[in-house]
N, C-alpha and C. Protein backbone atom coordinates (compact mmCIF):
# COMPACT_ATOMS: atom_id res chain seq x y z
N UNK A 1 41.29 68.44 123.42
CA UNK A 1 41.83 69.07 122.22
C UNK A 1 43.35 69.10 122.29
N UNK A 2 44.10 69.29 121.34
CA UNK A 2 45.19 69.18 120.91
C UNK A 2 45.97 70.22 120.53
N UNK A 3 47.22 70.99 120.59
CA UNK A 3 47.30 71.56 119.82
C UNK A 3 48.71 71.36 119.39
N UNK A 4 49.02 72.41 118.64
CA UNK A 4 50.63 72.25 117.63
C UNK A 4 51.49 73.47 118.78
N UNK A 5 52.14 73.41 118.87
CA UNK A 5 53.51 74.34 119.58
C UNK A 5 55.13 74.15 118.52
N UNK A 6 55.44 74.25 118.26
CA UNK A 6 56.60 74.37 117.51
C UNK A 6 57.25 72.81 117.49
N UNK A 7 56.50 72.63 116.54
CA UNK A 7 56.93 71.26 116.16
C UNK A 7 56.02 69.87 117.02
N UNK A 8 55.91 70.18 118.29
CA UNK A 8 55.05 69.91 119.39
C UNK A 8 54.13 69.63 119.31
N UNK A 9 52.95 68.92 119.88
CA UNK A 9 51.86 68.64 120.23
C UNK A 9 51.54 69.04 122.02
N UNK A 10 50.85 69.84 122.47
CA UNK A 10 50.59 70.08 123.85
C UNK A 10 48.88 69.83 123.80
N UNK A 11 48.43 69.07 124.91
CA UNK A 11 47.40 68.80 125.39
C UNK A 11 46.43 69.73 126.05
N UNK A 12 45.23 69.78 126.05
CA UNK A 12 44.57 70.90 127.05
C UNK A 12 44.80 70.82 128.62
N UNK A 13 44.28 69.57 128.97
CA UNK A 13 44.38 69.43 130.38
C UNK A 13 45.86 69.49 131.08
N UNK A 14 46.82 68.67 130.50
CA UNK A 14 48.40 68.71 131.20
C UNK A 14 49.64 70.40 129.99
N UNK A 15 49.30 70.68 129.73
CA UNK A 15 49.18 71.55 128.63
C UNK A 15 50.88 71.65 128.59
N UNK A 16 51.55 72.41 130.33
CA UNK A 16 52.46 72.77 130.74
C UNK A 16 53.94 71.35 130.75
N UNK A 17 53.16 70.10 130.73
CA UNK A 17 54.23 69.00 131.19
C UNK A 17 53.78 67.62 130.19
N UNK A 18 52.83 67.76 129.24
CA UNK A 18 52.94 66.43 128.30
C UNK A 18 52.99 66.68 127.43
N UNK A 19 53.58 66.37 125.87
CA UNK A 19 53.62 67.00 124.98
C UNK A 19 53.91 65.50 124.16
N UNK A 20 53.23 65.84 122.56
CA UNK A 20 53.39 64.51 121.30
C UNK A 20 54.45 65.07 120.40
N UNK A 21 55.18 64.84 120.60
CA UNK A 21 56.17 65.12 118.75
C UNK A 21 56.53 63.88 118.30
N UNK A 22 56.16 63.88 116.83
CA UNK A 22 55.39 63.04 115.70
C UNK A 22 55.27 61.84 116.60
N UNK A 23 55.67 60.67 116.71
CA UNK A 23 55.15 59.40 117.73
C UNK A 23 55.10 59.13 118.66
N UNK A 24 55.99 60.42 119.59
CA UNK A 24 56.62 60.07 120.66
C UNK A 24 55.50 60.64 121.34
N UNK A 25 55.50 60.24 122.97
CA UNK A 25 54.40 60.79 123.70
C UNK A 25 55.61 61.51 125.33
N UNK A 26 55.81 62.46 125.30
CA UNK A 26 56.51 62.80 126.31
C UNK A 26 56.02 63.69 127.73
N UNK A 27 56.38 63.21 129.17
CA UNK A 27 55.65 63.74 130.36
C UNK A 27 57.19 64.59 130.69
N UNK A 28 56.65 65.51 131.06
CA UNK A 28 58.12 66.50 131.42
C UNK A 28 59.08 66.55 130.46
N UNK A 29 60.39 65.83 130.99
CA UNK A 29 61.70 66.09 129.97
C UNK A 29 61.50 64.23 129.28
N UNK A 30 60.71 63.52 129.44
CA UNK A 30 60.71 61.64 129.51
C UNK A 30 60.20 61.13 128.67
N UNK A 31 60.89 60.78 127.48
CA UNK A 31 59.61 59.93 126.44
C UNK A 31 59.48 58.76 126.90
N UNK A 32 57.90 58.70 127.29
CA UNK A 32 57.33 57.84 128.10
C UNK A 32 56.64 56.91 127.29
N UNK A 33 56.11 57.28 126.29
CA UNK A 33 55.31 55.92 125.52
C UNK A 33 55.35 56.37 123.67
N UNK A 34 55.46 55.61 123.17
CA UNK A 34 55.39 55.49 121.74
C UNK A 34 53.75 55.00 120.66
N UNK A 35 53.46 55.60 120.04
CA UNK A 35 52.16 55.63 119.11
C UNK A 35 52.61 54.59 118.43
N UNK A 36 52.01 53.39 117.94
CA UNK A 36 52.25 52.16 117.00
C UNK A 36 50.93 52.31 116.79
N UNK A 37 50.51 52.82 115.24
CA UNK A 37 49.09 52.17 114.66
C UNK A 37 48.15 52.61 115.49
N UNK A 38 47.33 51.53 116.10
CA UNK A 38 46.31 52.57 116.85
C UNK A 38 46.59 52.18 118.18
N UNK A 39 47.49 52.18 118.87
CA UNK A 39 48.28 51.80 120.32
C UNK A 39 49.03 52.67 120.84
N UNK A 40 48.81 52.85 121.85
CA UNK A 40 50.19 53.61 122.42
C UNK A 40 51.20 52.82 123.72
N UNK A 41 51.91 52.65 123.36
CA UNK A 41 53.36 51.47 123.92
C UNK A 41 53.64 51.78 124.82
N UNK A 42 53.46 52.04 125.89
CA UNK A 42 53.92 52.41 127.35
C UNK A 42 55.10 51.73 127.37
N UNK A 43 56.50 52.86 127.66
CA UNK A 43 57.73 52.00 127.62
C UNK A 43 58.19 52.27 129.62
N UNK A 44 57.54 51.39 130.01
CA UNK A 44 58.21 51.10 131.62
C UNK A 44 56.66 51.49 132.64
N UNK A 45 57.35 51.45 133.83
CA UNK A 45 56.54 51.96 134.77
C UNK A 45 56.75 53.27 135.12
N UNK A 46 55.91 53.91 135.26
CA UNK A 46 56.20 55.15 135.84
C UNK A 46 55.08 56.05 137.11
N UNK A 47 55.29 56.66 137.64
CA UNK A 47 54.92 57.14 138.57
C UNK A 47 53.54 58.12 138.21
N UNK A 48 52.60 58.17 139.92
CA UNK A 48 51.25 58.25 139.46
C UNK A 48 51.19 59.23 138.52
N UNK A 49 51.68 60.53 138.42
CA UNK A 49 51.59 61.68 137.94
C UNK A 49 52.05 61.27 136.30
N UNK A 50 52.93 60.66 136.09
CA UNK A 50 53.01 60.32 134.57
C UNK A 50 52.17 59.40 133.82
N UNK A 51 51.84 58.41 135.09
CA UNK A 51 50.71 57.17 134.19
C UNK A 51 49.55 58.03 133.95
N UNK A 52 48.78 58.91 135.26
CA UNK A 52 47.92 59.65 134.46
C UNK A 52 47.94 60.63 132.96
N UNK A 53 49.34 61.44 132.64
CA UNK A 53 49.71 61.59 131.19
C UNK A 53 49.44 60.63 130.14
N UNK A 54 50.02 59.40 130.76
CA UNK A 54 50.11 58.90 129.28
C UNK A 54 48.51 58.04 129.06
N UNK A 55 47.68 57.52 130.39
CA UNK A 55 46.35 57.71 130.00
C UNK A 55 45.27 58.54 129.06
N UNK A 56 46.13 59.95 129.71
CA UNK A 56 44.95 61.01 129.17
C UNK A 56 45.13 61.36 127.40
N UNK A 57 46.98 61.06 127.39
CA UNK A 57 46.96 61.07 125.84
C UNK A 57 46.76 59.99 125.07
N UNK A 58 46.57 58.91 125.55
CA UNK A 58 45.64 57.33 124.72
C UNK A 58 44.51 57.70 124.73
N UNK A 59 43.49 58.65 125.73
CA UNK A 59 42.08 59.09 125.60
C UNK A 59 42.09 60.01 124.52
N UNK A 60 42.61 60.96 125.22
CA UNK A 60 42.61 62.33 123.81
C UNK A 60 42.51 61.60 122.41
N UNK A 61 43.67 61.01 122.10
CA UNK A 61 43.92 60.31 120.44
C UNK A 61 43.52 59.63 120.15
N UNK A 62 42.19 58.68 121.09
CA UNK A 62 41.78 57.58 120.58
C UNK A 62 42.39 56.12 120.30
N UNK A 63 43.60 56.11 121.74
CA UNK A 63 44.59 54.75 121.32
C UNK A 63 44.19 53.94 122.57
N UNK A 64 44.55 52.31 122.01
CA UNK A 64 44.34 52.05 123.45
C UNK A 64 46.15 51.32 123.93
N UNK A 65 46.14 51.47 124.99
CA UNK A 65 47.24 51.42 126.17
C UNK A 65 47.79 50.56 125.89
N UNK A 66 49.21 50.27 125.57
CA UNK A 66 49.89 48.65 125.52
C UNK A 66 50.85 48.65 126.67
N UNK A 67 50.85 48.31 127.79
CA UNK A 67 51.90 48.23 128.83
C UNK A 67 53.01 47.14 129.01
């Protein structure tokens, strides 16, 4: 599940450190991947703790992964 935070999108499971505002998909302070259509754009490599983020928010939303 999903929810709204002030302007925000916060996740159930990472709740505290991933967050969506409008396309962007961000792990901590890092916009890490971008929503295109039904994709989400993984912009770089990143470390285990963030690739699992930006996995869990392509699951949550129903996108699949563009690396």
């Amino acid at each position: 599940m999903v929810r709204a935070f002030r302007g925000m999108r916060t996740f159930d499971k990472y709740k505290q450190n991933l967050r969506q505002h409008r396309d962007e998909i961000w792990s901590y302070s890092t916009h890490v991947a971008t929503i295109e259509g039904n994709t989400l754009k993984q912009l770089g490599w990143w470390s285990v703790t963030t690739q699992k983020h930006i996995n869990y928010a392509a699951k949550e939303l129903g996108l699949k992964i563009i690396k």
